[in-house]
N, C-alpha and C. Protein backbone atom coordinates (compact mmCIF):
# COMPACT_ATOMS: atom_id res chain seq x y z
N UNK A 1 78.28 129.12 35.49
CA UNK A 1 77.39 129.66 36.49
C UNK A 1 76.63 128.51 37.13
N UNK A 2 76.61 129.00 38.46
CA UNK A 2 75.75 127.46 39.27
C UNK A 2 74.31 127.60 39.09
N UNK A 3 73.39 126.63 39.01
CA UNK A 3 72.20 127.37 39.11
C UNK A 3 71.74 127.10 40.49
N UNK A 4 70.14 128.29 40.66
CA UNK A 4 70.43 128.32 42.13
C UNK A 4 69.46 127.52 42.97
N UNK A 5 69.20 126.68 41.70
CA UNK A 5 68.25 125.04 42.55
C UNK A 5 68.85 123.98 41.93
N UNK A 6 69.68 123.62 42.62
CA UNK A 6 70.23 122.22 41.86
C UNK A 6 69.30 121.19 41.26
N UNK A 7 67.79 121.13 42.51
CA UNK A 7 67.10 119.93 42.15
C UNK A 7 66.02 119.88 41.10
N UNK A 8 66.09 121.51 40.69
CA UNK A 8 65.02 121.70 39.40
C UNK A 8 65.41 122.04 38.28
N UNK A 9 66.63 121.33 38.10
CA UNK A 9 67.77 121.63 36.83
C UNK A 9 67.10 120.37 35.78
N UNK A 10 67.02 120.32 34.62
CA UNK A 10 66.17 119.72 33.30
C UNK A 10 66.33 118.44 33.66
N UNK A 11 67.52 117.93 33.56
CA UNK A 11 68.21 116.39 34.60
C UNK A 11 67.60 115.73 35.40
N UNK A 12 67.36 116.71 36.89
CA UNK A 12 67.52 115.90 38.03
C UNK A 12 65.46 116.35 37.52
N UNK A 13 64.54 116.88 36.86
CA UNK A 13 63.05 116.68 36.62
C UNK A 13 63.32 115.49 36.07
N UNK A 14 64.02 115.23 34.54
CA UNK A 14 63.79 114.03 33.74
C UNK A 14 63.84 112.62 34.82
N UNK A 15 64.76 113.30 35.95
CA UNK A 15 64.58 111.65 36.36
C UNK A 15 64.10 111.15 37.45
N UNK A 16 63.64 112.83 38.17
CA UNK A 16 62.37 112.56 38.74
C UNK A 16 61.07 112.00 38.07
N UNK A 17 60.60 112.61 37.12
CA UNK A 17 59.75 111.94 36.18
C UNK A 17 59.70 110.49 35.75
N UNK A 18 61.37 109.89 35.62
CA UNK A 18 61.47 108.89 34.91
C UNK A 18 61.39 107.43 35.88
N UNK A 19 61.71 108.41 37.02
CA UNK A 19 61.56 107.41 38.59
C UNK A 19 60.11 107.46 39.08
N UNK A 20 59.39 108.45 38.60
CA UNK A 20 57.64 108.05 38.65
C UNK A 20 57.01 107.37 38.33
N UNK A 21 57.57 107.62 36.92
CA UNK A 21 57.26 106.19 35.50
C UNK A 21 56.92 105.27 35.63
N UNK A 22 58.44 104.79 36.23
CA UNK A 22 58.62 103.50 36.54
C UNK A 22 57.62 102.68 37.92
N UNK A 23 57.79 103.39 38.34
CA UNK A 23 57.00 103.35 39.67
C UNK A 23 55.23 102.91 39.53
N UNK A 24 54.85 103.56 38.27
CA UNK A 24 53.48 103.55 38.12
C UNK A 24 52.98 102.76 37.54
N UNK A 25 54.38 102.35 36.76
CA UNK A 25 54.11 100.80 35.75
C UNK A 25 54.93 99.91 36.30
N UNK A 26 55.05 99.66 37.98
CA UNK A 26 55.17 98.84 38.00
C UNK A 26 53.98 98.46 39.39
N UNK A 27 53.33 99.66 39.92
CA UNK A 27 52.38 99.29 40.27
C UNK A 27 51.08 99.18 39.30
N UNK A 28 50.74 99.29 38.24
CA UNK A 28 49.96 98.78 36.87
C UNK A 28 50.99 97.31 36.73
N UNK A 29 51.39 97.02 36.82
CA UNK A 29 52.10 95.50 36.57
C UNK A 29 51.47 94.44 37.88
N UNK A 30 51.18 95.47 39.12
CA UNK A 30 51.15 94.48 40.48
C UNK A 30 49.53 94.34 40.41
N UNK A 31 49.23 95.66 39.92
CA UNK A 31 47.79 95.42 40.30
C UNK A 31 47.11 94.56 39.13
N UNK A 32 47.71 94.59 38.19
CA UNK A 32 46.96 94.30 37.14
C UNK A 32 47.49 92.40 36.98
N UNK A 33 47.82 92.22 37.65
CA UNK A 33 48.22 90.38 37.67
C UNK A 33 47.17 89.97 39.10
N UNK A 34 47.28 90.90 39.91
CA UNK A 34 46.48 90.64 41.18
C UNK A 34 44.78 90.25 40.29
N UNK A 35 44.54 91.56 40.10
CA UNK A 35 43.24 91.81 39.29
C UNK A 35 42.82 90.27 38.23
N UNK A 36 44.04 90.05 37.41
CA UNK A 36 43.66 89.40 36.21
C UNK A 36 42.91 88.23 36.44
N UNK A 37 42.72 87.29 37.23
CA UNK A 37 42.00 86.32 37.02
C UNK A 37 40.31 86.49 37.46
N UNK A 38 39.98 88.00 37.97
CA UNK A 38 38.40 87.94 38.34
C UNK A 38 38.44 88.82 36.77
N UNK A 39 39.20 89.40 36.36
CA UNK A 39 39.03 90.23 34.97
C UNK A 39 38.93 88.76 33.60
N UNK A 40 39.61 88.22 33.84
CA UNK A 40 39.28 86.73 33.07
C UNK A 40 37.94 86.04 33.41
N UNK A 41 37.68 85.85 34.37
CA UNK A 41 35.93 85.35 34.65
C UNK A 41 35.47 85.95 34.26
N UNK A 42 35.62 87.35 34.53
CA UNK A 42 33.97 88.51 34.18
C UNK A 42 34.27 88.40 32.87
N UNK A 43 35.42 88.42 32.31
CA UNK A 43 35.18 88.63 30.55
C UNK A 43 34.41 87.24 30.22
N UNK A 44 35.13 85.92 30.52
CA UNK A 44 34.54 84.55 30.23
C UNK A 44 33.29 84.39 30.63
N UNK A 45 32.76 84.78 31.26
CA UNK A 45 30.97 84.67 31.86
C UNK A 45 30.33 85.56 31.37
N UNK A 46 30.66 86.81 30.80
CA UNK A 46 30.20 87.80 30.57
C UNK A 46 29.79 87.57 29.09
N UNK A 47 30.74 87.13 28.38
CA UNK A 47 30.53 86.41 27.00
C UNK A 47 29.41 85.40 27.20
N UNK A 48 29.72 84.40 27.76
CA UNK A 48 28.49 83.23 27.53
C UNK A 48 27.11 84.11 28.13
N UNK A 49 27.11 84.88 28.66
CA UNK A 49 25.93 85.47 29.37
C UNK A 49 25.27 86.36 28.29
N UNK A 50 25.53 86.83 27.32
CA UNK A 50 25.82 87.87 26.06
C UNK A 50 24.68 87.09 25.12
N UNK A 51 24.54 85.87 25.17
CA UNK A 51 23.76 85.10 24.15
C UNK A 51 22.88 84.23 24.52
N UNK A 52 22.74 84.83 26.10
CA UNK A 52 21.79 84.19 26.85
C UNK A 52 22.29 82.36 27.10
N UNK A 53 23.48 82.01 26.95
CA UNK A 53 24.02 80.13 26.94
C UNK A 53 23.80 80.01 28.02
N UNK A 54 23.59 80.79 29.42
CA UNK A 54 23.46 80.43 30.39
C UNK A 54 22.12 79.87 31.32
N UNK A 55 20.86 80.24 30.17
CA UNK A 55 19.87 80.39 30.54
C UNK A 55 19.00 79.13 29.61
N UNK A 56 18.34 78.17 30.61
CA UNK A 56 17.35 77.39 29.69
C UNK A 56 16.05 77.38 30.42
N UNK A 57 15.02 77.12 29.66
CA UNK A 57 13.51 77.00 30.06
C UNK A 57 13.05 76.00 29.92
N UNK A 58 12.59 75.28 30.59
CA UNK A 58 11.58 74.11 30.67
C UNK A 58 10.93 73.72 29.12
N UNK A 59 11.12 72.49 28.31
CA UNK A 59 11.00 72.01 26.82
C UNK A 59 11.63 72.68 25.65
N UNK A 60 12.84 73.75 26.74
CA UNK A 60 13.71 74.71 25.34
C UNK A 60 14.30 73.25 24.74
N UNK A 61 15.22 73.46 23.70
CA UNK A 61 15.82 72.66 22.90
C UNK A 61 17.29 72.72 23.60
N UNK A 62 17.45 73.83 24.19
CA UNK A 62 19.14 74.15 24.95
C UNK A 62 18.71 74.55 26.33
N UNK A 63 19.25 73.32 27.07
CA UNK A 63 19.56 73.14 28.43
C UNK A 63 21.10 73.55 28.40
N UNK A 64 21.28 74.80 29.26
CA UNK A 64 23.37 74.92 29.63
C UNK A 64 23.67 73.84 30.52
N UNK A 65 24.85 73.59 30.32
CA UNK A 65 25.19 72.73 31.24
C UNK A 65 25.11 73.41 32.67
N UNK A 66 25.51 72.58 34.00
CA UNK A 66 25.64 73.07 35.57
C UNK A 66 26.61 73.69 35.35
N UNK A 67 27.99 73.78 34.61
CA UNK A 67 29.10 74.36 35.13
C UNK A 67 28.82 76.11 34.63
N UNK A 68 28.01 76.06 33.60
CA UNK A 68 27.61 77.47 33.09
C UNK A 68 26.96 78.06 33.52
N UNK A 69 25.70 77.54 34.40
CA UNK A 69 24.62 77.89 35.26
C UNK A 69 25.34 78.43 36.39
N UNK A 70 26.63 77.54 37.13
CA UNK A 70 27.10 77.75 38.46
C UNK A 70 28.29 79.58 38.21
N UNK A 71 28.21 79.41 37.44
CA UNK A 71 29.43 80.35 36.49
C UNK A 71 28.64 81.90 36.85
N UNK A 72 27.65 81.55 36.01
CA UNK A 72 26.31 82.74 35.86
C UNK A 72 25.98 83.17 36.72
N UNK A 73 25.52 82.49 37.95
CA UNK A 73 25.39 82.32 39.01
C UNK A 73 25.88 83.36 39.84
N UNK A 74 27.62 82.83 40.23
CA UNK A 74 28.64 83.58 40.39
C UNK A 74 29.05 85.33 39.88
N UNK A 75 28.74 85.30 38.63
CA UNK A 75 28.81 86.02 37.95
C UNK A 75 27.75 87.68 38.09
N UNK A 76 26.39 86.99 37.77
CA UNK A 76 25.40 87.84 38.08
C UNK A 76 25.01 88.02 39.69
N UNK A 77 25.18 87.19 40.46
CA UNK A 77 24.42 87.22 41.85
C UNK A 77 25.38 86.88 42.76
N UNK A 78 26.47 86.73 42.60
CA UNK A 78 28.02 86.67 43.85
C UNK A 78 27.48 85.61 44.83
N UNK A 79 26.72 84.48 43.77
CA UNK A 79 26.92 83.37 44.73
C UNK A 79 26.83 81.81 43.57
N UNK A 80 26.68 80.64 44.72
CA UNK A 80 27.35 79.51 43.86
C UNK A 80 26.18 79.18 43.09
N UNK A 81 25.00 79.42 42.86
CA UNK A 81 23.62 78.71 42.71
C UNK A 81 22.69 78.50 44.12
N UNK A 82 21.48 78.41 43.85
CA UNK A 82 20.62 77.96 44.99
C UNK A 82 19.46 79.60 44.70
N UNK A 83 18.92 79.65 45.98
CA UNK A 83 18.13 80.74 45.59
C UNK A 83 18.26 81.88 45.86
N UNK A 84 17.92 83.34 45.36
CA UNK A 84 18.73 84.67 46.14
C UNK A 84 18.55 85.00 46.89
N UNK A 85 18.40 85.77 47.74
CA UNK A 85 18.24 86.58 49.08
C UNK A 85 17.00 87.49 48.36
N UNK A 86 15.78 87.93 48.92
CA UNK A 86 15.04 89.26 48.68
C UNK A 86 14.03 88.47 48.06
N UNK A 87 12.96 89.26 47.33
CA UNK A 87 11.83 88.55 46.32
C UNK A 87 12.41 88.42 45.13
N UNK A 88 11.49 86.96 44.56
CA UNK A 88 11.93 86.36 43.44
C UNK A 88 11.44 87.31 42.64
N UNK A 89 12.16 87.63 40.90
CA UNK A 89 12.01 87.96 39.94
C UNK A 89 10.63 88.38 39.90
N UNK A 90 10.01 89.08 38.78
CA UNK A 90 8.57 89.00 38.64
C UNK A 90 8.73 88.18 37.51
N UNK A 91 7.12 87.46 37.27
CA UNK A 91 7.45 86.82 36.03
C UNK A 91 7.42 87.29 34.68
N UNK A 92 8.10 86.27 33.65
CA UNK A 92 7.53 86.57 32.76
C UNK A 92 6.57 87.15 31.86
N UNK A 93 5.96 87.99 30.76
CA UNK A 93 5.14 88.27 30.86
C UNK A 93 4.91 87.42 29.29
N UNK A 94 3.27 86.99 29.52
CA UNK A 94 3.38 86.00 28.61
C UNK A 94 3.72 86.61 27.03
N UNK A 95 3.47 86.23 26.10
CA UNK A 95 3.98 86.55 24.51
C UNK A 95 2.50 87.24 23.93
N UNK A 96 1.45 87.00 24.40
CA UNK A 96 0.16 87.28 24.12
C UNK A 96 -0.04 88.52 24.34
N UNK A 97 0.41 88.82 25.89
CA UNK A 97 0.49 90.61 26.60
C UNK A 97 1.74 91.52 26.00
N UNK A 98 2.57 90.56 25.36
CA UNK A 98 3.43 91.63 25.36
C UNK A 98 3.12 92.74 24.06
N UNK A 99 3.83 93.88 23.77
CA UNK A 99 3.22 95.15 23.01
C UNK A 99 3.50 94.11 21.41
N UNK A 100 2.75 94.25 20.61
CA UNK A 100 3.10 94.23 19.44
C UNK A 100 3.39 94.96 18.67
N UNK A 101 5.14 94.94 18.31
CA UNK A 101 5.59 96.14 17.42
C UNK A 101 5.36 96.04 16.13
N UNK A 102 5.32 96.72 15.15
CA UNK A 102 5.60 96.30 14.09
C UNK A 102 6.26 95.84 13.09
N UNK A 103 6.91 95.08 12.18
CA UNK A 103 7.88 94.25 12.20
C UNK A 103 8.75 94.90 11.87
N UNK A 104 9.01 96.07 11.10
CA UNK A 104 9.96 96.43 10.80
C UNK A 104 10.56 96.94 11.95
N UNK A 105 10.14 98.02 12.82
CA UNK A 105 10.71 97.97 13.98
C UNK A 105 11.27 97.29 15.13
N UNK A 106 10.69 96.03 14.89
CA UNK A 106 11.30 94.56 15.90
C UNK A 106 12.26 93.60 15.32
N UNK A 107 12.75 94.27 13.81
CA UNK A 107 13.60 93.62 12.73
C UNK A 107 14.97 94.57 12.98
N UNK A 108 14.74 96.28 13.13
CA UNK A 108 15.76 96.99 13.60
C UNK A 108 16.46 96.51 14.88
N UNK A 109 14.88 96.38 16.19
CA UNK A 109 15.55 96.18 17.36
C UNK A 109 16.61 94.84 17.36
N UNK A 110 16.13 93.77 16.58
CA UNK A 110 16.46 93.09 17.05
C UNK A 110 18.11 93.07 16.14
N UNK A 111 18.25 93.44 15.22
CA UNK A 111 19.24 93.70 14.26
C UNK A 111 20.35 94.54 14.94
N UNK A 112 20.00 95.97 15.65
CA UNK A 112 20.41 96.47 16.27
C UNK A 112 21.09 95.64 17.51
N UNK A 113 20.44 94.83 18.89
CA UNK A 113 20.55 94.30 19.59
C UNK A 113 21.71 92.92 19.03
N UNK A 114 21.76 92.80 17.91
CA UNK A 114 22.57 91.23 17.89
C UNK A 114 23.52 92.16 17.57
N UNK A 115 24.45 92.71 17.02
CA UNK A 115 25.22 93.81 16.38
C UNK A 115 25.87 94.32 17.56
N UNK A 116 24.87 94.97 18.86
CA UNK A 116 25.90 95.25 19.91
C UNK A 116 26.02 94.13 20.70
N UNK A 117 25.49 92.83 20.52
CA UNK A 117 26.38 91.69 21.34
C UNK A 117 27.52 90.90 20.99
N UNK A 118 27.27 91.57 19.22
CA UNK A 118 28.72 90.73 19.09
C UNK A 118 30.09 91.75 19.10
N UNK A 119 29.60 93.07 19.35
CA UNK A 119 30.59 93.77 19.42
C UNK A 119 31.22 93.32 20.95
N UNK A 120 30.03 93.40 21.83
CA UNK A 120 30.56 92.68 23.26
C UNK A 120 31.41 91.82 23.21
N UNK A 121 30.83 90.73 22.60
CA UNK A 121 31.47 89.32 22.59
C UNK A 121 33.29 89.80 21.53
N UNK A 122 33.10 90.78 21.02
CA UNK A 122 34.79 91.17 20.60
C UNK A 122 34.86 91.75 21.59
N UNK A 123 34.59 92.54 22.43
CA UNK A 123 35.51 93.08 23.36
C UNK A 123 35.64 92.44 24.46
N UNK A 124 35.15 91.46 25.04
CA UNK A 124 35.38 90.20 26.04
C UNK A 124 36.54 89.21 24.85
N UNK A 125 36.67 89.15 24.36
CA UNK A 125 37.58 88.60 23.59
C UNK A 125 39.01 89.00 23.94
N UNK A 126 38.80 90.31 23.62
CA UNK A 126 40.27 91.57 23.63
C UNK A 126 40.25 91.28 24.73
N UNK A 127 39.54 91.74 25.66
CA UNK A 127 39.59 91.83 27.58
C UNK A 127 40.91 90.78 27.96
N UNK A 128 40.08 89.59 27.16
CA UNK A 128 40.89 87.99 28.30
C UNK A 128 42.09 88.40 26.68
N UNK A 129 42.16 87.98 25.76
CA UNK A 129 43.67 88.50 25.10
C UNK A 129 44.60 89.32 26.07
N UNK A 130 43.97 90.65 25.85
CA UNK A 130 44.99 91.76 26.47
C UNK A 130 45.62 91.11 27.56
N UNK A 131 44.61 90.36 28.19
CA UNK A 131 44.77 89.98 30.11
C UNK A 131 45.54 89.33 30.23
N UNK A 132 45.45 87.98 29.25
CA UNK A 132 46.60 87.16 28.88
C UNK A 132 47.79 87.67 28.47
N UNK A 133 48.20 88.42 27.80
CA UNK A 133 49.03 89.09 26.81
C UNK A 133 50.28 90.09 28.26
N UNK A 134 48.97 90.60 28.50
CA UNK A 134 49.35 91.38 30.17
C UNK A 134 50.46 90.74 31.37
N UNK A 135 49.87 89.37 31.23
CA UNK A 135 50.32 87.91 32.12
C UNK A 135 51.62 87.77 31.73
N UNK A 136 51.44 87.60 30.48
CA UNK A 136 52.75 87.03 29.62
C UNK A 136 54.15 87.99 29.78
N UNK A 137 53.57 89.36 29.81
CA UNK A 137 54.64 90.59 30.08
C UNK A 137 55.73 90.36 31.39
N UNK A 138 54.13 90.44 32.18
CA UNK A 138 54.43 90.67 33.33
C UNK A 138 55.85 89.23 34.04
N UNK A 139 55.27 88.11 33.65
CA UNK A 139 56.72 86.59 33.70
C UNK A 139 57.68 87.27 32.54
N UNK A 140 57.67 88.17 31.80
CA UNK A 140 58.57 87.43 31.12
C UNK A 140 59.74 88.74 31.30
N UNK A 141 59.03 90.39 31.79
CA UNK A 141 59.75 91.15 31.62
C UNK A 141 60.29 92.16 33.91
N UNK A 142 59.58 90.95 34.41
CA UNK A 142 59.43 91.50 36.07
C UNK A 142 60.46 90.37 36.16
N UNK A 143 61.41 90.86 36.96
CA UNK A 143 62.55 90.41 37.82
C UNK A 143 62.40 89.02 39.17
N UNK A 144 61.18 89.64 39.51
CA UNK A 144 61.21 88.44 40.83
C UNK A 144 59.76 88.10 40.01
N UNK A 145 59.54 87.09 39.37
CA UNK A 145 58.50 86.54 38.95
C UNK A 145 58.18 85.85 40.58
N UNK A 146 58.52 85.35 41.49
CA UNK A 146 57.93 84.73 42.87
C UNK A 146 57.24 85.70 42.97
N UNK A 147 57.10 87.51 43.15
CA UNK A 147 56.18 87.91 43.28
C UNK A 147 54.94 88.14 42.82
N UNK A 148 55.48 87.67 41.17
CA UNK A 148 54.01 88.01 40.49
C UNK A 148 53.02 86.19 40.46
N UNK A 149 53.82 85.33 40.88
CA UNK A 149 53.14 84.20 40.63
C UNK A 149 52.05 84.19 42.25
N UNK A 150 52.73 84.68 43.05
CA UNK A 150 52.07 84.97 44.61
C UNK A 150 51.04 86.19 44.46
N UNK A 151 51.06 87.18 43.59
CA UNK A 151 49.79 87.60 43.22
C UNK A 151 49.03 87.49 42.52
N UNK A 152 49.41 86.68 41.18
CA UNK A 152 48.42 85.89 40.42
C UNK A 152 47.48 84.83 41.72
N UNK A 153 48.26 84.20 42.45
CA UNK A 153 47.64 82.85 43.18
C UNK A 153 46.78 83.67 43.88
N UNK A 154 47.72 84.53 44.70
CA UNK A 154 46.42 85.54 45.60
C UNK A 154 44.99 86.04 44.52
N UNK A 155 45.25 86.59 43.88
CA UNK A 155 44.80 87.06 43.24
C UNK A 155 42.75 86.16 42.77
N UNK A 156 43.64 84.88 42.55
CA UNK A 156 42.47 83.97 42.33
C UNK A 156 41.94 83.21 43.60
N UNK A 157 42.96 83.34 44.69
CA UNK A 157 42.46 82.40 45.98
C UNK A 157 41.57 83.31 46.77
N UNK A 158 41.44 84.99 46.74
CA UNK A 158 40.75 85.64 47.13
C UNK A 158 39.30 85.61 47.07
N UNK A 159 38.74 85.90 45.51
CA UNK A 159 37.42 85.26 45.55
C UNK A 159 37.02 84.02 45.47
N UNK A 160 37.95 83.19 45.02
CA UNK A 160 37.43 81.57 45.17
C UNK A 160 37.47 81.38 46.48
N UNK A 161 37.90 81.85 47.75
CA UNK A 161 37.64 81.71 48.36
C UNK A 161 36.90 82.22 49.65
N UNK A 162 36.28 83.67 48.99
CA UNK A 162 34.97 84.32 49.23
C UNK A 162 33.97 83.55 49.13
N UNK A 163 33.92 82.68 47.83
CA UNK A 163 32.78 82.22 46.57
C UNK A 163 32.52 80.96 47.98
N UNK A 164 33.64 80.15 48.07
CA UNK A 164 33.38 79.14 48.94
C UNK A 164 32.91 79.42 50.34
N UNK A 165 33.22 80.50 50.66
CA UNK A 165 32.75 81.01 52.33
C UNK A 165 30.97 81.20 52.48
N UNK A 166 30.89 81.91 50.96
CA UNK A 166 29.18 81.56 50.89
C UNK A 166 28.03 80.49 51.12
N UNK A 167 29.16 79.70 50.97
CA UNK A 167 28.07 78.35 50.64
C UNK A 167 27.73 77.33 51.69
């Protein structure tokens, strides 16, 4: 017996489906090499930013270097360094005004608070892994690698060369 839709016979779904598939992972393959190198900064800045390395104060003991400052920079305020646009920060408020908790509660916070930065600092870890890992797929298992090396390049010449249009 014929059936009386050829194109919704178990077959010709599986490979409609299987021609979607493909399709979706291989635009997750395009976008995600395009993507990967601002997904590699934000994880890499995002980490040093996590433990405050980016930040020094006048007679601290840790001055960051410029390249971490310029990074941060980039990172938090979408520009190279210099000063922001709008009003500056408010300041500090000195250590004298601020509330005094009591210690056990400023022993939680702060216990609490280091605990979810290093969970951060593992998952900026995984981030640039996976990302890498992602990279590695993508050369080793995509056919015209010329395309994926032209969207990796795009990929990074886009905002580096936003970053530079700023300045």
């Amino acid at each position: 017996m014929i059936a009386a839709n050829p194109e919704k016979t178990p077959a010709a779904t599986r490979s409609s489906s299987a021609q979607w598939l493909r399709r979706v992972r291989q635009l997750h393959l395009y976008l995600g090499v395009f993507f990967a190198p601002s997904i590699l900064f934000f994880a890499f800045t995002g980490a040093l930013q996590l433990f405050s390395l980016h930040e020094g104060h006048p007679g601290d003991a840790w001055q960051p270097p410029a390249w971490i400052q310029k990074l941060a920079s980039i990172h938090k305020d979408q520009r190279l360094g210099g000063e922001r646009n709008g009003p500056p920060p408010p300041a500090a408020t000195p250590a004298e005004a601020r509330p005094n908790f009591e210690h056990h509660e400023e022993h939680a916070r702060s216990k609490t608070t280091m605990t979810l930065k290093w969970f951060f600092l593992a998952m900026a870890t995984g981030l640039i892994f996976t990302t890498l890992l992602g990279l590695y797929m993508a050369f080793k298992y995509e056919r015209n690698t010329a395309l994926v090396w032209s969207l990796l390049l795009i990929g990074a010449a886009v905002p580096a060369g936003l970053i530079v249009a700023m300045v």
